[in-house]
PDB file of N, CA and C in Angstrom:
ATOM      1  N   UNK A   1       0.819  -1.196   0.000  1.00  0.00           N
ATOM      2  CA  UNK A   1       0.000   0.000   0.000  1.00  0.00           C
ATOM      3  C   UNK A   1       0.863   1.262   0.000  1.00  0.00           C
ATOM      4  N   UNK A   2       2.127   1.539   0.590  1.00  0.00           N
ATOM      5  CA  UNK A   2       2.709   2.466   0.848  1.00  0.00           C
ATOM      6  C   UNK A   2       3.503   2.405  -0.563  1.00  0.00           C
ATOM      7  N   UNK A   3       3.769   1.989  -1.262  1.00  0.00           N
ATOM      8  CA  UNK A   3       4.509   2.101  -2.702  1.00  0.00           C
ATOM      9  C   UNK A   3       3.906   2.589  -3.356  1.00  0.00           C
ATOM     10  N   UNK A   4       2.359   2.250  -3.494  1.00  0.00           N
ATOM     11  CA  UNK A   4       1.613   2.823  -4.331  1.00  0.00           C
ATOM     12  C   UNK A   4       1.146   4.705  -3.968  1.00  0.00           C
ATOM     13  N   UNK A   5       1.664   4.661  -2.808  1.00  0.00           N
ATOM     14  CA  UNK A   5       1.283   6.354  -2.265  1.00  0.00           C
ATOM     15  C   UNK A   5       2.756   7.211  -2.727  1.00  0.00           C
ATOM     16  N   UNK A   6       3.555   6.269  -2.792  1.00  0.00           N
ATOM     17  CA  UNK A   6       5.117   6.894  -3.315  1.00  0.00           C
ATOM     18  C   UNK A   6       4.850   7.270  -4.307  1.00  0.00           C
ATOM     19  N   UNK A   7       5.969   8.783  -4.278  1.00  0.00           N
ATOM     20  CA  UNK A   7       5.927   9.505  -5.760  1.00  0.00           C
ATOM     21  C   UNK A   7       7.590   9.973  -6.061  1.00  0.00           C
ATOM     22  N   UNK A   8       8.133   9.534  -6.979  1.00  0.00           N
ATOM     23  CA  UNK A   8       9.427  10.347  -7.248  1.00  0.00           C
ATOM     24  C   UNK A   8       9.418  11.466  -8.030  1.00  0.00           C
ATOM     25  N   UNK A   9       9.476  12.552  -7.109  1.00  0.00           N
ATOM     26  CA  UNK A   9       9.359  14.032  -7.541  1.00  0.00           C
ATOM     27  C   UNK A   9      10.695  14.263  -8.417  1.00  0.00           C
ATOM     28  N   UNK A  10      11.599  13.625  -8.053  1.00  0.00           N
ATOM     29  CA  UNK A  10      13.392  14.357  -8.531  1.00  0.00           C
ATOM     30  C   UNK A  10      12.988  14.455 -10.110  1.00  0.00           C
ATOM     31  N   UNK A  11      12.574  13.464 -10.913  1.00  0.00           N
ATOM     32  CA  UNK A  11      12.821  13.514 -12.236  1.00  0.00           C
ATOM     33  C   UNK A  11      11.607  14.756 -12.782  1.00  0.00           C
ATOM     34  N   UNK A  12      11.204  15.554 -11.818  1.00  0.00           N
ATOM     35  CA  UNK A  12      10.186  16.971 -12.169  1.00  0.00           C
ATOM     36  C   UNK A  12      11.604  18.171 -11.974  1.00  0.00           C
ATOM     37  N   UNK A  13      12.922  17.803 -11.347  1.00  0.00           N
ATOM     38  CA  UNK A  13      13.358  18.948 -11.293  1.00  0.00           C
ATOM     39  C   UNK A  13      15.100  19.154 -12.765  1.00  0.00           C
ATOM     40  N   UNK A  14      14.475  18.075 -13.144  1.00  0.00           N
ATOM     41  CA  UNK A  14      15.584  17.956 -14.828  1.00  0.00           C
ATOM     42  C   UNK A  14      15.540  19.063 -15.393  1.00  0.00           C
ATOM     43  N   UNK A  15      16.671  19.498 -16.179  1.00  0.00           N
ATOM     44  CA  UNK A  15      16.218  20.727 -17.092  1.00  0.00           C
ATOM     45  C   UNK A  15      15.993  20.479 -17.699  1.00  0.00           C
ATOM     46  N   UNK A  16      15.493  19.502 -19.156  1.00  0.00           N
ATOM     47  CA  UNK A  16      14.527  19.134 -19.877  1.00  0.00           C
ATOM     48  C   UNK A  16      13.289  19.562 -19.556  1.00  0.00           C
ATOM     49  N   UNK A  17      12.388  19.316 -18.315  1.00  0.00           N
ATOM     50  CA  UNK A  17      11.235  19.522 -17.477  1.00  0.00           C
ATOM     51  C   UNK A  17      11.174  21.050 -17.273  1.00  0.00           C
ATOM     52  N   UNK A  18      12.406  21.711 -16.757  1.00  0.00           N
ATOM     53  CA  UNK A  18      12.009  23.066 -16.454  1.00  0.00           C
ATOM     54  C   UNK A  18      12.111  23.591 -17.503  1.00  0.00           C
ATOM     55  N   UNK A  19      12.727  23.738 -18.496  1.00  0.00           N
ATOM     56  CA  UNK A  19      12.668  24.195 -20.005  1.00  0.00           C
ATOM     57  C   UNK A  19      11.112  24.110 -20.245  1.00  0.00           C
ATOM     58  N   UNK A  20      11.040  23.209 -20.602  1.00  0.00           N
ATOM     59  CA  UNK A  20       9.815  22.835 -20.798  1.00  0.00           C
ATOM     60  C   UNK A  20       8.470  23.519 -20.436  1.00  0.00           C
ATOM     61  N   UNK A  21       8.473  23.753 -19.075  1.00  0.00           N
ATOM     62  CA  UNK A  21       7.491  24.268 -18.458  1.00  0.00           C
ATOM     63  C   UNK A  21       8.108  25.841 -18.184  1.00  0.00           C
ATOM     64  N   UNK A  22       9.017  26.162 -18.362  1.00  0.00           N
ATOM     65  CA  UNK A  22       9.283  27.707 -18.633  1.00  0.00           C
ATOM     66  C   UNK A  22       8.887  28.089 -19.697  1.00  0.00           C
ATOM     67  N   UNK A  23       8.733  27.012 -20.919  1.00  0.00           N
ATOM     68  CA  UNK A  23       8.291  27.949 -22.106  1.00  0.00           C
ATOM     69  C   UNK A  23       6.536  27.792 -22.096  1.00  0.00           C
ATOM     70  N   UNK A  24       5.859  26.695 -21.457  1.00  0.00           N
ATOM     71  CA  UNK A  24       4.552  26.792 -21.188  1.00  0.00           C
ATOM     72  C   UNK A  24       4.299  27.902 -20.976  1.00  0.00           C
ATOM     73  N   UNK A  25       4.770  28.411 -19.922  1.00  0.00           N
ATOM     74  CA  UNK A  25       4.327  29.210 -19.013  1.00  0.00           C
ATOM     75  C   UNK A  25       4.469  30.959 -19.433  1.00  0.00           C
ATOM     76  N   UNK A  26       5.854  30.634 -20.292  1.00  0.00           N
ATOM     77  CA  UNK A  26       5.581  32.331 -21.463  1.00  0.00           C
ATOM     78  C   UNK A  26       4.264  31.903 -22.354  1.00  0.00           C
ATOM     79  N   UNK A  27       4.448  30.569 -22.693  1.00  0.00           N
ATOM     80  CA  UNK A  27       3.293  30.860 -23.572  1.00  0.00           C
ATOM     81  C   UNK A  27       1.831  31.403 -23.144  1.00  0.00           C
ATOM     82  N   UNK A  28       1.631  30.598 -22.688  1.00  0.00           N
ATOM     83  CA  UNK A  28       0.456  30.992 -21.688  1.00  0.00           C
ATOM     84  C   UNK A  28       0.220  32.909 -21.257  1.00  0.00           C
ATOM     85  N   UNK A  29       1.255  33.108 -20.991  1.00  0.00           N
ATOM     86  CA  UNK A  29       1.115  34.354 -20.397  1.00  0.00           C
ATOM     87  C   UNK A  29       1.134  35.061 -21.722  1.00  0.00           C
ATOM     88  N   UNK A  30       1.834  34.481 -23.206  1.00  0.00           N
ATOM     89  CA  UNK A  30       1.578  35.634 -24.187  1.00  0.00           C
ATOM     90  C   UNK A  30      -0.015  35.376 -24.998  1.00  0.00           C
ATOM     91  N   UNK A  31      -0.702  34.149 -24.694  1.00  0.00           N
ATOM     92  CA  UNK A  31      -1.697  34.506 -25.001  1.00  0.00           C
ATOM     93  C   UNK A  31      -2.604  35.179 -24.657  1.00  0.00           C
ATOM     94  N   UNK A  32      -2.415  35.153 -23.293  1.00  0.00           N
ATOM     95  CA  UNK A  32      -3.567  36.184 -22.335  1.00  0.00           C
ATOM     96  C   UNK A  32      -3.104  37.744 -22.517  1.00  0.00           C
ATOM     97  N   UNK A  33      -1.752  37.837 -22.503  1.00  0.00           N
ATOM     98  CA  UNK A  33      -1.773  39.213 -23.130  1.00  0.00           C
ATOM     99  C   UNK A  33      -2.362  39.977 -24.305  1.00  0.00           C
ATOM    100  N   UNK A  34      -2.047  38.625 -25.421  1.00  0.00           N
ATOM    101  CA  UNK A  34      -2.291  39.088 -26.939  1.00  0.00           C
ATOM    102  C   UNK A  34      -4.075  39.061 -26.787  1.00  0.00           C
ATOM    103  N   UNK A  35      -4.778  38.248 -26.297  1.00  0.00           N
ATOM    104  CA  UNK A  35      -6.093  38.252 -25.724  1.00  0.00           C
ATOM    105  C   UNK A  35      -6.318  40.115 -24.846  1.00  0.00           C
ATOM    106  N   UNK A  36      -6.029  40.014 -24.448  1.00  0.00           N
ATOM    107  CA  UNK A  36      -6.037  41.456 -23.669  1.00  0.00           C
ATOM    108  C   UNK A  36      -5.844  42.561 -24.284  1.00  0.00           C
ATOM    109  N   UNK A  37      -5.202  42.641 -25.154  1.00  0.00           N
ATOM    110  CA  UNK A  37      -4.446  43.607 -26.179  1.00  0.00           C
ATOM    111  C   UNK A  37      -5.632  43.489 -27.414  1.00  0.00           C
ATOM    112  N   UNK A  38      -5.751  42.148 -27.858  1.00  0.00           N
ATOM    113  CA  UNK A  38      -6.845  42.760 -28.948  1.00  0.00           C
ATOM    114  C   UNK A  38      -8.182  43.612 -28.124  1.00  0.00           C
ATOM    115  N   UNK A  39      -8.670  42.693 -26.883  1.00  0.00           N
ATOM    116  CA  UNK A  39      -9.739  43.636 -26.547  1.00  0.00           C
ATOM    117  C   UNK A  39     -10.004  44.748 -26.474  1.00  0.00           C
ATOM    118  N   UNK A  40      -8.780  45.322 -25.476  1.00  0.00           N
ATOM    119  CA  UNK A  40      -8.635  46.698 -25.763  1.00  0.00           C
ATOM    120  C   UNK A  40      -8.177  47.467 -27.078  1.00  0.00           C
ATOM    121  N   UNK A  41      -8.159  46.677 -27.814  1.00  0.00           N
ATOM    122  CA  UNK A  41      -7.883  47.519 -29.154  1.00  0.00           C
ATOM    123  C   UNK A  41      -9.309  47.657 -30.094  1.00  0.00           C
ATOM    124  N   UNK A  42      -9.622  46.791 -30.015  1.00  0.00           N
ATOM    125  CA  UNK A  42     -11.267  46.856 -30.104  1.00  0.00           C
ATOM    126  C   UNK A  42     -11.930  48.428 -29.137  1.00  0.00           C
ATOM    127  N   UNK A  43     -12.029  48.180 -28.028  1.00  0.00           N
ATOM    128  CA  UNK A  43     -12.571  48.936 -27.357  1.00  0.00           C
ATOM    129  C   UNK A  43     -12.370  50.978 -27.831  1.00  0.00           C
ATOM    130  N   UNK A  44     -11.379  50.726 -27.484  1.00  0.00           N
ATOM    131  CA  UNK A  44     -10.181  52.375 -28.574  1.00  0.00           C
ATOM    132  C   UNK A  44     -10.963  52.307 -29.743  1.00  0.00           C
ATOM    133  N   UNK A  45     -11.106  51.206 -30.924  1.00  0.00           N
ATOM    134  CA  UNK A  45     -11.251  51.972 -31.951  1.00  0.00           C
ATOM    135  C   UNK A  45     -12.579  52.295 -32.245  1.00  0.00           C
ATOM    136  N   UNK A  46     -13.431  51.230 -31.285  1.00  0.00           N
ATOM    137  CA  UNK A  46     -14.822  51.734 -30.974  1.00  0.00           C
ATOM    138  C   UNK A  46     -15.517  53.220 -30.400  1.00  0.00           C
ATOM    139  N   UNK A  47     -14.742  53.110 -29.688  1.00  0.00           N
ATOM    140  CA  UNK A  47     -14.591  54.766 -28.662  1.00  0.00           C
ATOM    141  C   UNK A  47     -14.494  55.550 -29.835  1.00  0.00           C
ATOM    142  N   UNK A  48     -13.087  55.608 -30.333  1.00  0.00           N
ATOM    143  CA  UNK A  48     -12.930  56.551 -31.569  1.00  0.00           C
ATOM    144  C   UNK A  48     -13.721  56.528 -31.986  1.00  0.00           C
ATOM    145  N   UNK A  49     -14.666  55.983 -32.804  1.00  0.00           N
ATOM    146  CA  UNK A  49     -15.655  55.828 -33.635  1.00  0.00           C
ATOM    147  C   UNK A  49     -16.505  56.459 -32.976  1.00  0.00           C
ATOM    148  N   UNK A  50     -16.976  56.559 -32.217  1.00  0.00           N
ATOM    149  CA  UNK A  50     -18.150  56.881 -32.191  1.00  0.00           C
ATOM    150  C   UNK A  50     -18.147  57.973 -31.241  1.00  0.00           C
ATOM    151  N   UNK A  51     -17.313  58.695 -31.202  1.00  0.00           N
ATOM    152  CA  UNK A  51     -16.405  60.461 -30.849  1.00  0.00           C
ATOM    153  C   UNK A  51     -16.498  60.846 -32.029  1.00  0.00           C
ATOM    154  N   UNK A  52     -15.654  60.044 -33.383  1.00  0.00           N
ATOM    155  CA  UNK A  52     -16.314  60.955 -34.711  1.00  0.00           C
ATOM    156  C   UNK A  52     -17.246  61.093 -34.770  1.00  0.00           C
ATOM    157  N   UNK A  53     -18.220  60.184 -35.202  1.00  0.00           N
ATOM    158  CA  UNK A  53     -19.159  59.988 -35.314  1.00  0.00           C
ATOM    159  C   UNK A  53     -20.153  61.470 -34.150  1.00  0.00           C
ATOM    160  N   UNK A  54     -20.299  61.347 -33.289  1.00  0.00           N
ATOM    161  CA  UNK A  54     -20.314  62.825 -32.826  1.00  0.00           C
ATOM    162  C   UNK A  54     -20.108  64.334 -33.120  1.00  0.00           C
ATOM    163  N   UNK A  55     -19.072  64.154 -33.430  1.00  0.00           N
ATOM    164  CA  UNK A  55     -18.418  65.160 -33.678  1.00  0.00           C
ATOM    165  C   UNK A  55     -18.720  65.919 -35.228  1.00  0.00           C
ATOM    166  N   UNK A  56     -19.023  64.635 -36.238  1.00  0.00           N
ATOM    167  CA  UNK A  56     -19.336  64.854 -37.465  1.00  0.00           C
ATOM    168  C   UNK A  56     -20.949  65.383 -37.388  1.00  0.00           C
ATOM    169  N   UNK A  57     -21.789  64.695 -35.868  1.00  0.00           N
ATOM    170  CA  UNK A  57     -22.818  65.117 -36.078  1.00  0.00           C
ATOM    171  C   UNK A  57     -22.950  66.483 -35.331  1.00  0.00           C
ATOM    172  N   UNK A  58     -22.312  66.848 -34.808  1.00  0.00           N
ATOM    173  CA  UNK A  58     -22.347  68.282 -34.058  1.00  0.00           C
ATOM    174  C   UNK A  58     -21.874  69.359 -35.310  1.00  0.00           C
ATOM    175  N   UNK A  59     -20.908  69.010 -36.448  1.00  0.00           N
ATOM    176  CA  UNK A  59     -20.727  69.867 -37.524  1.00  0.00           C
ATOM    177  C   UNK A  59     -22.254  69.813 -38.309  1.00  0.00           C
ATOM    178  N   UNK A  60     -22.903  68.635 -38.205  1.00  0.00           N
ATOM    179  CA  UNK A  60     -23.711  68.781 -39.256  1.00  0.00           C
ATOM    180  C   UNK A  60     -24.854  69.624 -38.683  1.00  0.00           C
ATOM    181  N   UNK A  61     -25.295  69.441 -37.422  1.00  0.00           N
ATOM    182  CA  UNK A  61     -26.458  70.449 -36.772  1.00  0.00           C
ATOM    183  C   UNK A  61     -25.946  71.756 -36.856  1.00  0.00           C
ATOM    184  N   UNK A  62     -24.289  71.841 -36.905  1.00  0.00           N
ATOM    185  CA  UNK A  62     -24.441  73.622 -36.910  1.00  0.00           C
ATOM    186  C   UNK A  62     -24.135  74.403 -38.146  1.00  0.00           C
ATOM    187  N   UNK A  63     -24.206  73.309 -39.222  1.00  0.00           N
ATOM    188  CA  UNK A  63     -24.585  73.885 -40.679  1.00  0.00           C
ATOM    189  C   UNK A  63     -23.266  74.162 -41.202  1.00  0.00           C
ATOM    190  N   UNK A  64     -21.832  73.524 -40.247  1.00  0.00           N
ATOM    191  CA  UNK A  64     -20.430  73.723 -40.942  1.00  0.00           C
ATOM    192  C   UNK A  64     -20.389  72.357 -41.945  1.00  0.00           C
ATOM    193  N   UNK A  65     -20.923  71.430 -42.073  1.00  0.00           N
ATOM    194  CA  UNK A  65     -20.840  70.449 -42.960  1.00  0.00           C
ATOM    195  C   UNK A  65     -22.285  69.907 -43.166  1.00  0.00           C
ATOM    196  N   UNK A  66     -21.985  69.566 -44.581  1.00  0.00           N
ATOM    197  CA  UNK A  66     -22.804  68.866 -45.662  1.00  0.00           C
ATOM    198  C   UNK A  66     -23.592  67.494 -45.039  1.00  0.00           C
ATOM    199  N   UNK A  67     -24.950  67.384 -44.858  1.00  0.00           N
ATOM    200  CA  UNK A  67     -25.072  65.681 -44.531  1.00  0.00           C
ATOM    201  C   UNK A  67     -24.280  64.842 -45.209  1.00  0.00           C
ATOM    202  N   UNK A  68     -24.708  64.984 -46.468  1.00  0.00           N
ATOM    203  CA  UNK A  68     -23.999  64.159 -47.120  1.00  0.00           C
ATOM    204  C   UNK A  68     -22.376  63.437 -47.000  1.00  0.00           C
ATOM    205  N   UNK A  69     -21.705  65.011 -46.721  1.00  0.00           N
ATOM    206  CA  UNK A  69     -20.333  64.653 -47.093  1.00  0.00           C
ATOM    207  C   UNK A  69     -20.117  64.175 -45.587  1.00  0.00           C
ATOM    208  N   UNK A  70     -20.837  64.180 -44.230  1.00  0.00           N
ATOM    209  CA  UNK A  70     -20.733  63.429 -42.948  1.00  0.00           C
ATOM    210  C   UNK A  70     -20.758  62.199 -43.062  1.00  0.00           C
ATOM    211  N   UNK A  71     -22.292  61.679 -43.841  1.00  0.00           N
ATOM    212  CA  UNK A  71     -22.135  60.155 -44.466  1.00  0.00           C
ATOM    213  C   UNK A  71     -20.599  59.692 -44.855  1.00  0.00           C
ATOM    214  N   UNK A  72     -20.133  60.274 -46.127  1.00  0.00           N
ATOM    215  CA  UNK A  72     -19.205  59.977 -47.085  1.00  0.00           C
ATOM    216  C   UNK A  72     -18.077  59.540 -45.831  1.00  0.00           C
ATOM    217  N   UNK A  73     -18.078  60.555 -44.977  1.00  0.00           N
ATOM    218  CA  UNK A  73     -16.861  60.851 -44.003  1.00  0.00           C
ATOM    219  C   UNK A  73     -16.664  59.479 -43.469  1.00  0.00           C
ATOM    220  N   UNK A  74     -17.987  59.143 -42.636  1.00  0.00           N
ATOM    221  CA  UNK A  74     -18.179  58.121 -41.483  1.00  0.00           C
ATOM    222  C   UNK A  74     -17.768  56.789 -42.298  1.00  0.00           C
ATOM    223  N   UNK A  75     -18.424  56.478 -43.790  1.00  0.00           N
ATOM    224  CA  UNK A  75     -18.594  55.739 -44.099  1.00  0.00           C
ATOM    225  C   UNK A  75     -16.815  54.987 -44.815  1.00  0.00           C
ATOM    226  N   UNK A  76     -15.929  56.012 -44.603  1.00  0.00           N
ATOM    227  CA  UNK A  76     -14.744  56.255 -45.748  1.00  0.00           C
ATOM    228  C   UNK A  76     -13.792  55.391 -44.875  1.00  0.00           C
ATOM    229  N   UNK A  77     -13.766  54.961 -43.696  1.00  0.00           N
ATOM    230  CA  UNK A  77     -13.222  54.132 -42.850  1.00  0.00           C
ATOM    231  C   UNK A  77     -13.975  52.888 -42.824  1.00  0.00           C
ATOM    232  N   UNK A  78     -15.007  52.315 -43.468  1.00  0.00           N
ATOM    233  CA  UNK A  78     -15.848  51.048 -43.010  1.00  0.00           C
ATOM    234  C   UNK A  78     -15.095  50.136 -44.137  1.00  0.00           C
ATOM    235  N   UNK A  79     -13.805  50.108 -44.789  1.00  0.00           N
ATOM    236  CA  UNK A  79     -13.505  49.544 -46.088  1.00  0.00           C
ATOM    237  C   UNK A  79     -12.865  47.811 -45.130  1.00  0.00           C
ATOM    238  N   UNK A  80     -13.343  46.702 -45.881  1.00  0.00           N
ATOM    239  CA  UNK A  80     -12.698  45.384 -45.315  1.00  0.00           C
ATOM    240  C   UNK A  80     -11.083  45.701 -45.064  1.00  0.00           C
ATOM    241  N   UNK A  81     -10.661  46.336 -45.292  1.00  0.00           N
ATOM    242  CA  UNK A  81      -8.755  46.130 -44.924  1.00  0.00           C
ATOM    243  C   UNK A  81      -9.194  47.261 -43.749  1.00  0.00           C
ATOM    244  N   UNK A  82      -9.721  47.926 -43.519  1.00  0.00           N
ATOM    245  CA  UNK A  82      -9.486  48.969 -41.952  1.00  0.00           C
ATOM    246  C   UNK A  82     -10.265  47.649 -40.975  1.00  0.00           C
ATOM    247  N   UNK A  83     -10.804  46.735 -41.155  1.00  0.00           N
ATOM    248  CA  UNK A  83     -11.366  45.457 -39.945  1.00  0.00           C
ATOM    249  C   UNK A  83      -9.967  45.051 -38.981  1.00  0.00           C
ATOM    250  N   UNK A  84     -10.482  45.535 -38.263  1.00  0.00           N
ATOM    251  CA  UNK A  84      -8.984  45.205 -37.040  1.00  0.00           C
ATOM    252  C   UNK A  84      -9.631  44.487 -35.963  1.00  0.00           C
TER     253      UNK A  84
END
């Protein structure tokens, strides 16, 4: 019974093993960053957006810009290669 509760820890402290689990462990941590980093990059360009978007409509109520050319404006960033 007592053999079977035995554990040989030594062959967890090889450097094969810690290599190993040192690079897990960047990895790990660069996905949660790169995870973190897109969100907030999302978030920014959303914000931005929709501060122009404001802003284009505060020109257009006070008669310094064209509806139209506000459309054109808003719309001149929606192209598939600006998708981030």
């Amino acid at each position: 019974m007592d053999a079977m509760l035995a554990c040989d820890w030594s062959g967890l402290l090889e450097v094969p093993n810690i290599l190993f689990a040192g690079m897990a462990a960047v990895g790990i941590v660069a996905i949660v960053f790169g995870t973190i980093s897109a969100a907030f990059t999302k978030v920014v360009v959303s914000r931005d957006r929709e501060r122009s978007r404001r802003e284009l409509a505060a020109y257009v109520a006070e008669g310094t810009l064209d509806a139209d050319k506000a459309v054109a404006l808003m719309d001149a960033g929606n192209s598939e290669t600006d998708s981030a």
